[in-house]
N, C-alpha and C. Protein backbone atom coordinates (compact mmCIF):
# COMPACT_ATOMS: atom_id res chain seq x y z
N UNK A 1 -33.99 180.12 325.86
CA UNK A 1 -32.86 180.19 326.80
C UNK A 1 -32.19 178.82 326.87
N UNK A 2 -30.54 178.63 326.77
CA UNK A 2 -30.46 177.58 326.87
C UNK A 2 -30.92 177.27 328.33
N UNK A 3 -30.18 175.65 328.39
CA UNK A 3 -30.05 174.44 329.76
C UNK A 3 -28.98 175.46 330.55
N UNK A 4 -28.27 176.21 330.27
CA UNK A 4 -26.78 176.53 331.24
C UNK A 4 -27.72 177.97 331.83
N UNK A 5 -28.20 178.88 330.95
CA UNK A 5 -28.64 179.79 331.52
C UNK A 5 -29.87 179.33 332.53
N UNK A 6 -30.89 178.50 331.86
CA UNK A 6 -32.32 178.25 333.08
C UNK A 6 -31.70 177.49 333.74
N UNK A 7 -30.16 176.93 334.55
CA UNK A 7 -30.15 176.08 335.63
C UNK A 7 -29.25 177.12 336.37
N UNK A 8 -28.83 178.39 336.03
CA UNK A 8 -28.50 179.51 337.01
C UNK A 8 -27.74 178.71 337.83
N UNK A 9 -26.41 178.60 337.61
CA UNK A 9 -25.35 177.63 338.22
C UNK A 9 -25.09 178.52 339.53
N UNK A 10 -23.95 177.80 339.85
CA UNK A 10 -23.84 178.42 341.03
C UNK A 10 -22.66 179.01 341.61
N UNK A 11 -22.13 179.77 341.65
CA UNK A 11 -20.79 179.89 342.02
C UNK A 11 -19.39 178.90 341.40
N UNK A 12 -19.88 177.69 342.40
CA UNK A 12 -18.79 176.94 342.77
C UNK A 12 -18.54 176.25 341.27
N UNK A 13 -19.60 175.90 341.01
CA UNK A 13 -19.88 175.38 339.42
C UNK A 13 -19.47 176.09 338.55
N UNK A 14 -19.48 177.56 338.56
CA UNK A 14 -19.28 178.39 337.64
C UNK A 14 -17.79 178.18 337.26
N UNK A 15 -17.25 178.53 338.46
CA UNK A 15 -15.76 178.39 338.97
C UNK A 15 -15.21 177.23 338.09
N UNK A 16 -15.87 176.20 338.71
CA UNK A 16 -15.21 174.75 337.74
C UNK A 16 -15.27 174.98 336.20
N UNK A 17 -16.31 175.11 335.70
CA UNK A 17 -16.32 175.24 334.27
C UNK A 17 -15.30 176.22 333.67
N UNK A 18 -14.96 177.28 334.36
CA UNK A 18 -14.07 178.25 334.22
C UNK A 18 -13.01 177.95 334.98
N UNK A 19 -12.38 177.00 335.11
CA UNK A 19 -10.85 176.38 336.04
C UNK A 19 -10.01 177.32 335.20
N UNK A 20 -9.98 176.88 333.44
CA UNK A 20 -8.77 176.88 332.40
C UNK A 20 -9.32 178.34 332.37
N UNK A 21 -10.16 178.96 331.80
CA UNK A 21 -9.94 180.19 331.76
C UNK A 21 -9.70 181.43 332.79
N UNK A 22 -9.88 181.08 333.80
CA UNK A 22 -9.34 181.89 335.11
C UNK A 22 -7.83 181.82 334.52
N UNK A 23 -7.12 180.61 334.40
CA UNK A 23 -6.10 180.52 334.37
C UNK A 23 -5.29 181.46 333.57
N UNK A 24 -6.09 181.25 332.40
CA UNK A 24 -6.10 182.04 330.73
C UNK A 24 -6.02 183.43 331.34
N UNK A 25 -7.17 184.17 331.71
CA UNK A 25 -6.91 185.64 332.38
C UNK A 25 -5.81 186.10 332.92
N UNK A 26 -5.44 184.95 333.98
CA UNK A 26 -4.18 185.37 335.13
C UNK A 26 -2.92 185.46 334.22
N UNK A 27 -2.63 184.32 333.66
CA UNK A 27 -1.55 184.61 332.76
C UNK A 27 -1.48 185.95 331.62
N UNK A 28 -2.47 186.13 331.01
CA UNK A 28 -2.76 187.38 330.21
C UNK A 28 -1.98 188.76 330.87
N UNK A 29 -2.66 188.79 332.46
CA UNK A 29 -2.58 189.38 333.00
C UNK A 29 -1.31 189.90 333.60
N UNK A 30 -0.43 188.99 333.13
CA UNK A 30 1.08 189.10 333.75
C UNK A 30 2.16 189.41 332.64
N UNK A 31 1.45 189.23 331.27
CA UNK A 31 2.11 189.78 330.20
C UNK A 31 2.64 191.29 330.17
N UNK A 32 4.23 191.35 330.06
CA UNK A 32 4.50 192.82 330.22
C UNK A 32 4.20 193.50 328.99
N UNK A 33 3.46 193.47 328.01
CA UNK A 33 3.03 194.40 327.56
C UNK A 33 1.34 195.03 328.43
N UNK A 34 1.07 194.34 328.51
CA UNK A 34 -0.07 194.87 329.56
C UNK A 34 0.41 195.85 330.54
N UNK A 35 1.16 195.08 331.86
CA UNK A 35 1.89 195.61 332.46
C UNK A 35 2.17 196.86 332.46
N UNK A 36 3.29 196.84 331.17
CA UNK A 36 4.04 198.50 330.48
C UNK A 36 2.84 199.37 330.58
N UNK A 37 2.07 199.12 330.15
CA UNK A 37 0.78 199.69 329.58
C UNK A 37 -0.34 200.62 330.53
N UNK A 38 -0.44 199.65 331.58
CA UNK A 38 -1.53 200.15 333.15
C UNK A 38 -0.34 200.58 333.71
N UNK A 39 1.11 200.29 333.76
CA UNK A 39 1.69 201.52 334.56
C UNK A 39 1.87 203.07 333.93
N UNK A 40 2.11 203.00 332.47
CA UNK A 40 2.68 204.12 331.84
C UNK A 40 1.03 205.13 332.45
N UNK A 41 0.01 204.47 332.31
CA UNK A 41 -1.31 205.33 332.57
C UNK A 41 -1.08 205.78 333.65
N UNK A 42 -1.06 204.46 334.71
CA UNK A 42 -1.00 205.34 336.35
C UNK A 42 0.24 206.48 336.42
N UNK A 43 0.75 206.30 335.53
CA UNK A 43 2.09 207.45 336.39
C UNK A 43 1.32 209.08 335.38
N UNK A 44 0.36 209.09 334.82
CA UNK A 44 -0.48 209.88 334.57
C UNK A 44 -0.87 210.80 335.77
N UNK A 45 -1.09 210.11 336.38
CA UNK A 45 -1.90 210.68 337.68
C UNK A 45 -3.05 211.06 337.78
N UNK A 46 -4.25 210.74 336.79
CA UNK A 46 -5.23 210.99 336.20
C UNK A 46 -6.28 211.04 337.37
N UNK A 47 -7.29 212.69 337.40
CA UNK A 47 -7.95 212.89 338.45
C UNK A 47 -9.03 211.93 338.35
N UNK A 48 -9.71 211.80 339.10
CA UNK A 48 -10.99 210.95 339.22
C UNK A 48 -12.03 212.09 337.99
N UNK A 49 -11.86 213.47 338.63
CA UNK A 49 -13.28 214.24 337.69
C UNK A 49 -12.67 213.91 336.19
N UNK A 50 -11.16 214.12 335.91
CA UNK A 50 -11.23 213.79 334.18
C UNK A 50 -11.53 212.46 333.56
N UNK A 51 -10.97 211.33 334.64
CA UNK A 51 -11.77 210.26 334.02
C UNK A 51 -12.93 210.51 333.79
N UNK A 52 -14.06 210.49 334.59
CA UNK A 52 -15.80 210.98 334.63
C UNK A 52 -15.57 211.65 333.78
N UNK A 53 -15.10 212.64 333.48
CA UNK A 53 -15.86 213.43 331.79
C UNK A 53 -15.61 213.07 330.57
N UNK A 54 -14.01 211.82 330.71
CA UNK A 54 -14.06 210.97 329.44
C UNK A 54 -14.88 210.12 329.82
N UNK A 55 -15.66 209.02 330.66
CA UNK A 55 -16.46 208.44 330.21
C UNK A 55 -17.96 208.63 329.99
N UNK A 56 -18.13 209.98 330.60
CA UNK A 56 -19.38 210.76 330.10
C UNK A 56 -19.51 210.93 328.23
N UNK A 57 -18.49 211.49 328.01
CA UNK A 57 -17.92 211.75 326.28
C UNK A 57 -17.82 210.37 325.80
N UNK A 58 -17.80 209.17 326.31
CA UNK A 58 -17.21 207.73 325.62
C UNK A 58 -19.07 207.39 325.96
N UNK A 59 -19.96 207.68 326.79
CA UNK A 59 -20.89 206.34 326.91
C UNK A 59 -21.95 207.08 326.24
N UNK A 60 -21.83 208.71 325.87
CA UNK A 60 -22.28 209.75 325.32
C UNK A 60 -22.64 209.31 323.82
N UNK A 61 -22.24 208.71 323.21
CA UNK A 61 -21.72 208.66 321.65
C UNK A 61 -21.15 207.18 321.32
N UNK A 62 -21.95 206.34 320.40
CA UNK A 62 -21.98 205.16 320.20
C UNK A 62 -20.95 205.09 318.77
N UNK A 63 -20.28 206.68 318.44
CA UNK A 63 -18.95 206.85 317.43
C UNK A 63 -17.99 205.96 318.62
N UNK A 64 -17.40 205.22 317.06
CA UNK A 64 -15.83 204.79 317.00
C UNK A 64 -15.12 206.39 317.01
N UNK A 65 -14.85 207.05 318.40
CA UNK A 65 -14.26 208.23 318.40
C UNK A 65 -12.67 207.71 318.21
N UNK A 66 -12.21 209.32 317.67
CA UNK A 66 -10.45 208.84 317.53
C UNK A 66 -9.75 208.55 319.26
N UNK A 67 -10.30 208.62 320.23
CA UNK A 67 -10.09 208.53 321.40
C UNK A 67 -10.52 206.66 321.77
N UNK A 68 -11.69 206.66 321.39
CA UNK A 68 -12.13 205.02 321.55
C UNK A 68 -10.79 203.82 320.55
N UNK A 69 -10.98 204.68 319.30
CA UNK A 69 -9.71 203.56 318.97
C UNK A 69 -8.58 203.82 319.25
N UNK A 70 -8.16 204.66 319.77
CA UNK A 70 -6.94 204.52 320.45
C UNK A 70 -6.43 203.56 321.34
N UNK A 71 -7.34 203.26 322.19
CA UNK A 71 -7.54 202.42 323.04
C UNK A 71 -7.54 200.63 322.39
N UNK A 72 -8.01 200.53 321.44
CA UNK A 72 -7.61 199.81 320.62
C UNK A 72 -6.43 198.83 319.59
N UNK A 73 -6.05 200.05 319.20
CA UNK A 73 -5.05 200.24 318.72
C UNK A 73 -3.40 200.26 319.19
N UNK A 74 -3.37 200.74 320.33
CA UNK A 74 -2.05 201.17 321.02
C UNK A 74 -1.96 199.42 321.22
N UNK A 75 -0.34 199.48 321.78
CA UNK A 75 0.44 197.98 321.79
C UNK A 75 -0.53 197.13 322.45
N UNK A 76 -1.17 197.58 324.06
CA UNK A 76 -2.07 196.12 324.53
C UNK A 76 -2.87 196.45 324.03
N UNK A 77 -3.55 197.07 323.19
CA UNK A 77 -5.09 196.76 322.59
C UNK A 77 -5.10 195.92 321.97
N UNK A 78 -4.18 195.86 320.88
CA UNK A 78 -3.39 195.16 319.76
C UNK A 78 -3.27 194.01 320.35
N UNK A 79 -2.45 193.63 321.18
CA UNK A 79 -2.65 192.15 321.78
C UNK A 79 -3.55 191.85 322.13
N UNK A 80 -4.71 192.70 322.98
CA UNK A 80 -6.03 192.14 323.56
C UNK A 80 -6.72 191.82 322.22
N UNK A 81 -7.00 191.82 320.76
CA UNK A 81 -7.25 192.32 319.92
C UNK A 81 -6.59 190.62 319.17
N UNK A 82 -5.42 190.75 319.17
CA UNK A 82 -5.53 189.47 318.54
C UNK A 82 -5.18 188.22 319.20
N UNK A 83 -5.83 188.52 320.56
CA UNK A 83 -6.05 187.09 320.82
C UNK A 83 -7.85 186.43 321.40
N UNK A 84 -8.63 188.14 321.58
CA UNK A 84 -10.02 187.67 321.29
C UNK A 84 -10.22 187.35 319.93
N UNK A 85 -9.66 187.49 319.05
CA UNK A 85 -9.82 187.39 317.07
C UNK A 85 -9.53 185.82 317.24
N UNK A 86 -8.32 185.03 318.52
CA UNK A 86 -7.79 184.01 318.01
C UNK A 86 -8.53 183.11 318.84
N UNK A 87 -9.64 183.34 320.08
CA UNK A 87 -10.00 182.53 320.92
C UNK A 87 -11.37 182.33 320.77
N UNK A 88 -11.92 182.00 320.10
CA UNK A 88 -13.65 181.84 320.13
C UNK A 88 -14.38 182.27 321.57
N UNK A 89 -13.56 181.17 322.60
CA UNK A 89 -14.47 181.72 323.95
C UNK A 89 -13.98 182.76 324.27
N UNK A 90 -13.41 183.65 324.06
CA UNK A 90 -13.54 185.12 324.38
C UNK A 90 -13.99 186.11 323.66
N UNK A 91 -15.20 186.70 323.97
CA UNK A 91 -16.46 187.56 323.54
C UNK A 91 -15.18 189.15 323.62
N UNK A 92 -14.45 189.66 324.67
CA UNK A 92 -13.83 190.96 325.00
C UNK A 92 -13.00 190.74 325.76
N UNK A 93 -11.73 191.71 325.68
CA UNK A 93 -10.94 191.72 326.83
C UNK A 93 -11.34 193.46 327.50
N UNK A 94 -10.65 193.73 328.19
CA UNK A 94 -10.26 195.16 328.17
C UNK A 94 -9.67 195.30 329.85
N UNK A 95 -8.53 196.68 329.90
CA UNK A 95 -7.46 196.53 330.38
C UNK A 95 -8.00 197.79 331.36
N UNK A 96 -7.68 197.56 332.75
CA UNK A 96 -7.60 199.02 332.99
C UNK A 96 -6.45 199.35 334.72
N UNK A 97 -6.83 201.20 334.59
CA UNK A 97 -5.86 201.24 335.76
C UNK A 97 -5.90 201.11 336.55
N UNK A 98 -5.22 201.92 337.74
CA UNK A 98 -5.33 201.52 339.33
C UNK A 98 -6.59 202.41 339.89
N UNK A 99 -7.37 203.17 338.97
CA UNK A 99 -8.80 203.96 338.95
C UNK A 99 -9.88 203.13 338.44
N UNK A 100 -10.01 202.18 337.05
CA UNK A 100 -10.78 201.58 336.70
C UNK A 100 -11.09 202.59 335.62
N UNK A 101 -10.04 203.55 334.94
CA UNK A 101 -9.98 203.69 333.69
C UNK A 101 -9.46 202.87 332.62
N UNK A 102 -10.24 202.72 331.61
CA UNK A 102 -9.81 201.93 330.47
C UNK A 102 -8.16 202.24 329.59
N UNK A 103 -7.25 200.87 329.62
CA UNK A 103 -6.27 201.23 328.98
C UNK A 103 -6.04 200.77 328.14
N UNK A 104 -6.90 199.83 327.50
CA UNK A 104 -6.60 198.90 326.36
C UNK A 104 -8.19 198.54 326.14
N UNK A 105 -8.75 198.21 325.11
CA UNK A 105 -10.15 197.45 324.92
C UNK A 105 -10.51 197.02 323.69
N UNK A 106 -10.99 195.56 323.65
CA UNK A 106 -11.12 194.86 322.35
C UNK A 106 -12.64 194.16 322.34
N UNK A 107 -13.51 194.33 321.99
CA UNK A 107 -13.87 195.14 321.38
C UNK A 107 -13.67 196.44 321.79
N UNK A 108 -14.56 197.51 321.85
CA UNK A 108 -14.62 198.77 322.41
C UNK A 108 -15.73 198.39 323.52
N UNK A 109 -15.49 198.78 324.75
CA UNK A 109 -16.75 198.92 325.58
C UNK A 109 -17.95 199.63 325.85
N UNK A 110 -18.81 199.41 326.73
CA UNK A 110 -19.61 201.06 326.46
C UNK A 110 -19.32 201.38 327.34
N UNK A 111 -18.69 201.54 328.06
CA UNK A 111 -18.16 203.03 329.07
C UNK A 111 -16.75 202.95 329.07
N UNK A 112 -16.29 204.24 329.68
CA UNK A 112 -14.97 204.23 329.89
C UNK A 112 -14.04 203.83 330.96
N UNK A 113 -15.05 204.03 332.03
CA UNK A 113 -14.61 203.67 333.41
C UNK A 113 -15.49 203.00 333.92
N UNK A 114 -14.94 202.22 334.87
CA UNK A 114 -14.87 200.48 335.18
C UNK A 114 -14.68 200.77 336.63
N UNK A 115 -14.13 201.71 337.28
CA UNK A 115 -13.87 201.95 338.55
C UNK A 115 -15.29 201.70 339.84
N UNK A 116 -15.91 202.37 339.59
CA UNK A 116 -17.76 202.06 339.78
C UNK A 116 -18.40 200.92 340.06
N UNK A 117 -17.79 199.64 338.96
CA UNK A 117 -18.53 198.66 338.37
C UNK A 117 -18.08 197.08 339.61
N UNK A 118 -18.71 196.39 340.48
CA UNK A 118 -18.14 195.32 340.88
C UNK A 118 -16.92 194.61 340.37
N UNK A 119 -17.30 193.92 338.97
CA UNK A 119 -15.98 193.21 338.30
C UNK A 119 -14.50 194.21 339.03
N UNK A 120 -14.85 195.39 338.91
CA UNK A 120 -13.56 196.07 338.86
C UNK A 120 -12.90 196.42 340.86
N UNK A 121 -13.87 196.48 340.92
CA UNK A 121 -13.95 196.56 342.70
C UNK A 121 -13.40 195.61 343.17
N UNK A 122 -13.79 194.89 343.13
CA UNK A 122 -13.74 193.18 343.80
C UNK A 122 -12.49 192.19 342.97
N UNK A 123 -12.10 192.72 341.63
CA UNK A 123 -10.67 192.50 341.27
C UNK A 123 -9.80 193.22 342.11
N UNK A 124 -9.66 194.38 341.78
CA UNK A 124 -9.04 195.32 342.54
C UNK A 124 -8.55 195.57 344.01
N UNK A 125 -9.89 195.20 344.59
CA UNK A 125 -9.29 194.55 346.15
C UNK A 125 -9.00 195.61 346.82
N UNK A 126 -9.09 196.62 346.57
CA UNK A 126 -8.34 198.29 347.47
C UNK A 126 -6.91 198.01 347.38
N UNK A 127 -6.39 197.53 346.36
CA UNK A 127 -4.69 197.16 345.90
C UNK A 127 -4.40 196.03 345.94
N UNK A 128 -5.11 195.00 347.16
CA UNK A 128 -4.71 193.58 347.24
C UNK A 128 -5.28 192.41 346.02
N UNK A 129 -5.50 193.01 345.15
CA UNK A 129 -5.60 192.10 344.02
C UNK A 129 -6.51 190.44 344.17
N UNK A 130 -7.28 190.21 343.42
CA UNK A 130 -8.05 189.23 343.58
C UNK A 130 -9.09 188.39 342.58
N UNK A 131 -9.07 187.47 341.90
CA UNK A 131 -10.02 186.86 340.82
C UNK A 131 -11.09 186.92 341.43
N UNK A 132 -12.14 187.91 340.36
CA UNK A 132 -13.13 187.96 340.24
C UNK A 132 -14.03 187.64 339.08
N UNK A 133 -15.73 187.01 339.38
CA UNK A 133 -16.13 186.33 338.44
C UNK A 133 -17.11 186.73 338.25
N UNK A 134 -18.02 187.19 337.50
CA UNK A 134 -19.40 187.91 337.10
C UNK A 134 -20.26 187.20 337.28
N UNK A 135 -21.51 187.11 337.08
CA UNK A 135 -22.57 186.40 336.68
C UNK A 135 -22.88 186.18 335.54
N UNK A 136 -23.63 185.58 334.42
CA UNK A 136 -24.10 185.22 333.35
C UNK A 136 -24.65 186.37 333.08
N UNK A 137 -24.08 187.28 331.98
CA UNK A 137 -25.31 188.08 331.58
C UNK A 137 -24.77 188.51 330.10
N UNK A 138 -26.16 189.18 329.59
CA UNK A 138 -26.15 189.86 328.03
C UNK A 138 -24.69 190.98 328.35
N UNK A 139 -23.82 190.69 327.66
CA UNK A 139 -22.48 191.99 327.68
C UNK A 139 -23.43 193.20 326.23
N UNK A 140 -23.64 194.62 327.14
CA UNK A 140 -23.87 195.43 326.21
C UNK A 140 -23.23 195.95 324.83
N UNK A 141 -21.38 195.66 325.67
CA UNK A 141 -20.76 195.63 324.43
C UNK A 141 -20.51 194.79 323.30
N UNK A 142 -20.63 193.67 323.41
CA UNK A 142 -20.83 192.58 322.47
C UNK A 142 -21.98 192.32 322.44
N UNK A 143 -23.03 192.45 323.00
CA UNK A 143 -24.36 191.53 322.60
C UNK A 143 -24.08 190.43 323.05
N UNK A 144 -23.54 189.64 324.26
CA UNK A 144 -23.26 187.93 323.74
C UNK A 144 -23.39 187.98 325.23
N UNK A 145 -24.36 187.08 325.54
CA UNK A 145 -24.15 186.25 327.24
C UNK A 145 -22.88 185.94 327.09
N UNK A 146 -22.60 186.21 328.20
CA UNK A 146 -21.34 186.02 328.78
C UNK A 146 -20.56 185.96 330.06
N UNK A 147 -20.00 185.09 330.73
CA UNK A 147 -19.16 185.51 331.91
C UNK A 147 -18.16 186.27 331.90
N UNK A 148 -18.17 187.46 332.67
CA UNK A 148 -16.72 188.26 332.89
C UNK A 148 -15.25 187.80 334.25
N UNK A 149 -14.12 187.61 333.93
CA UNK A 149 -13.58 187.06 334.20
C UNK A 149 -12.45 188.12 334.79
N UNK A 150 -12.31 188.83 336.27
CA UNK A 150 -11.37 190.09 336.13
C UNK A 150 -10.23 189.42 336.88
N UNK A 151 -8.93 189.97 336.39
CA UNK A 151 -7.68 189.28 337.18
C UNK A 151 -6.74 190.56 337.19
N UNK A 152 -6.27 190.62 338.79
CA UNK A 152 -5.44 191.99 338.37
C UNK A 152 -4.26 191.87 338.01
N UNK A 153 -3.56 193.48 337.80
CA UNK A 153 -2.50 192.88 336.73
C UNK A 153 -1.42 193.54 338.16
N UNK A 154 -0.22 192.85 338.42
CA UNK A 154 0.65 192.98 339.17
C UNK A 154 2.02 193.01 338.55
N UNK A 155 1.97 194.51 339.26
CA UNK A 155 3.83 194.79 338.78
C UNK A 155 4.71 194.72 340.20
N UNK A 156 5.76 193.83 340.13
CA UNK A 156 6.35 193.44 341.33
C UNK A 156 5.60 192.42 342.15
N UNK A 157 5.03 193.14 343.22
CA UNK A 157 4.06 192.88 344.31
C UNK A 157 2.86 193.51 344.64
N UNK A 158 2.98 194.90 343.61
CA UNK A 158 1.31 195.23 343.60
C UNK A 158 0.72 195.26 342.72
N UNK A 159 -0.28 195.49 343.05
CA UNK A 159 -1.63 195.28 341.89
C UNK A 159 -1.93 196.39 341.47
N UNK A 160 -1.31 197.23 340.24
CA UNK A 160 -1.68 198.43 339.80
C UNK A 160 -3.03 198.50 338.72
N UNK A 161 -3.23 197.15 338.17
CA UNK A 161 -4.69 197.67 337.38
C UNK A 161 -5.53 196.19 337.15
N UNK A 162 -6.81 195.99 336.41
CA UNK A 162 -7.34 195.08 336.50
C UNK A 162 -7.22 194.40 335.26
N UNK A 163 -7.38 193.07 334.50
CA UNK A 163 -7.79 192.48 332.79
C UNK A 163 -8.97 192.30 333.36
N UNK A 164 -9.98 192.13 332.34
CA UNK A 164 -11.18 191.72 332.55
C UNK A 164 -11.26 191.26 330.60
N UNK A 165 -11.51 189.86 330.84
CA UNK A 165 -12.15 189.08 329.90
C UNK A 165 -13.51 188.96 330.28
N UNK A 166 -14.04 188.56 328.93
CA UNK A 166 -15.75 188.13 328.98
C UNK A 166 -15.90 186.58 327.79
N UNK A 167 -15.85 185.70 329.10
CA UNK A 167 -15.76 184.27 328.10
C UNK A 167 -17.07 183.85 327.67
N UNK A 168 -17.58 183.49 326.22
CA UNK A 168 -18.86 183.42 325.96
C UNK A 168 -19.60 182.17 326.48
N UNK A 169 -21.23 181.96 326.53
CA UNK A 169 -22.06 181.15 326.82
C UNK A 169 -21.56 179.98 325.82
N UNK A 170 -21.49 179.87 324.52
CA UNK A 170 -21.04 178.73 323.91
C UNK A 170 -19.91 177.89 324.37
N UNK A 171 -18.83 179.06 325.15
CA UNK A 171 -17.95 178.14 325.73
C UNK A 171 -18.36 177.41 326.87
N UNK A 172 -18.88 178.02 327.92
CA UNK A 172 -20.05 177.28 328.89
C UNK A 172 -20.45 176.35 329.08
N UNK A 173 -21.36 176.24 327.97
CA UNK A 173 -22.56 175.08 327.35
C UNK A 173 -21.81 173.73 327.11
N UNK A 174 -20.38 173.98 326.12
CA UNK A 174 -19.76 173.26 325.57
C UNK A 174 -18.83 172.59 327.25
N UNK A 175 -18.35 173.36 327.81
CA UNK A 175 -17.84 172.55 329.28
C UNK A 175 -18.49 171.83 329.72
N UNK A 176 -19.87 172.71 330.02
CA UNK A 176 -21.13 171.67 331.39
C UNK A 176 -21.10 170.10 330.16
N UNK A 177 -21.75 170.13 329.16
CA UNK A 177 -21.60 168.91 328.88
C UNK A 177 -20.43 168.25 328.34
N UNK A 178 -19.52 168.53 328.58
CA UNK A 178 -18.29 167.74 328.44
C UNK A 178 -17.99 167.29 329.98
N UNK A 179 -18.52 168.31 331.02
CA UNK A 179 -18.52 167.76 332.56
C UNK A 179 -19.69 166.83 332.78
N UNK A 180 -20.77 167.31 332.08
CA UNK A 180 -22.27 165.76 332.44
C UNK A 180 -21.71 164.38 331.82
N UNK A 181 -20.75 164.53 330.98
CA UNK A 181 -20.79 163.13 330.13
C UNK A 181 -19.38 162.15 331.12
C-alpha cells in the first residue's frame, strides 16, 4: 500500500491535493455539450422502474452491450472519452441525469444508475447542486484506486444532472509530495 493510502488523509487534505481538479470537473461540467446531453435525457421523462431494469440488464452482464456503447459513443461520451485518453490523472468520467441515470461514460461503468450511490446524492443536492468528493478506493470499473470527484452540471440556474470524474492515486501521490517538499 502506498504512503497516501496508509496515512488515510483527511478531508481537508484531500480537498487541497484536489484544489486543480475540482476545478477541472466544474469546468467539464459546464461544457454545453454535456449540458445538451443530461437535458435531451431529462426531457425523456424516464420512470424510476425503467431505469432499475436497465441497470439490472447493464450490472447483469459484463458484455460491451450495444446499449453500454452507446453511452460511449454518442457526442459527450466522445468528449468524456477523449479527454480521460488525454489526462493521465483521470482513471473515468461519466455523465448523468437529474435521476442518476447514466448519460455519457468513459470507461463503461458497472452499473447504470448512480441515483442510489452517495457521489450522486450529495452532488445532486435534491437540485441545489454541490461538489462532492469520495474517499480513496479500488474503482470496480477501472481497477485503479481512485478519488471520485462529482460536480453538477447546471443549465441556467439549475442543476439538472451530475459529472463524476475518478482522479487516480498516482496523481495523489505525485501532489502530496510535491506539497511535503
Amino acid at each position: 500500500l502506498t504512503v497516501l493510502a496508509q496515512n488515510e488523509l483527511s478531508q481537508e487534505d484531500l480537498e487541497h491535493l484536489l484544489r486543480i481538479k475540482i476545478r477541472t470537473v466544474q469546468t467539464f461540467a459546464l461544457n454545453p455539450i454535456l449540458i445538451e446531453a443530461v437535458r435531451l435525457q431529462n426531457e425523456q421523462n424516464l420512470s424510476l422502474e425503467t431505469i432499475q431494469q436497465r441497470d439490472e440488464k447493464w450490472s447483469g452482464s459484463d458484455r460491451l452491450t450495444a446499449f453500454k456503447l452507446s453511452l460511449q459513443r454518442n457526442k459527450a461520451g466522445r468528449f468524456l472519452k477523449r479527454n480521460v485518453d488525454a489526462n493521465d490523472a483521470i482513471a473515468e468520467a461519466f455523465l448523468t441525469d437529474n435521476q442518476g441515470a447514466n448519460v455519457a461514460a468513459y470507461p463503461i461503468t458497472s452499473d447504470y444508475w448512480q441515483g442510489d450511490e452517495e457521489k450522486w446524492i450529495e452532488a445532486y443536492n435534491n437540485g441545489d447542486g454541490k461538489i462532492y468528493i469520495g474517499p480513496i478506493e479500488n474503482d470496480a470499473s477501472t481497477n485503479m484506486l481512485s478519488v471520485q470527484i462529482s460536480a453538477p452540471v447546471i443549465d441556467d440556474t439549475a442543476t439538472i444532472g451530475v459529472l463524476v470524474m475518478g482522479i487516480t492515486l498516482n496523481y495523489l501521490q505525485d501532489k502530496q509530495q510535491v506539497s511535503q517538499n
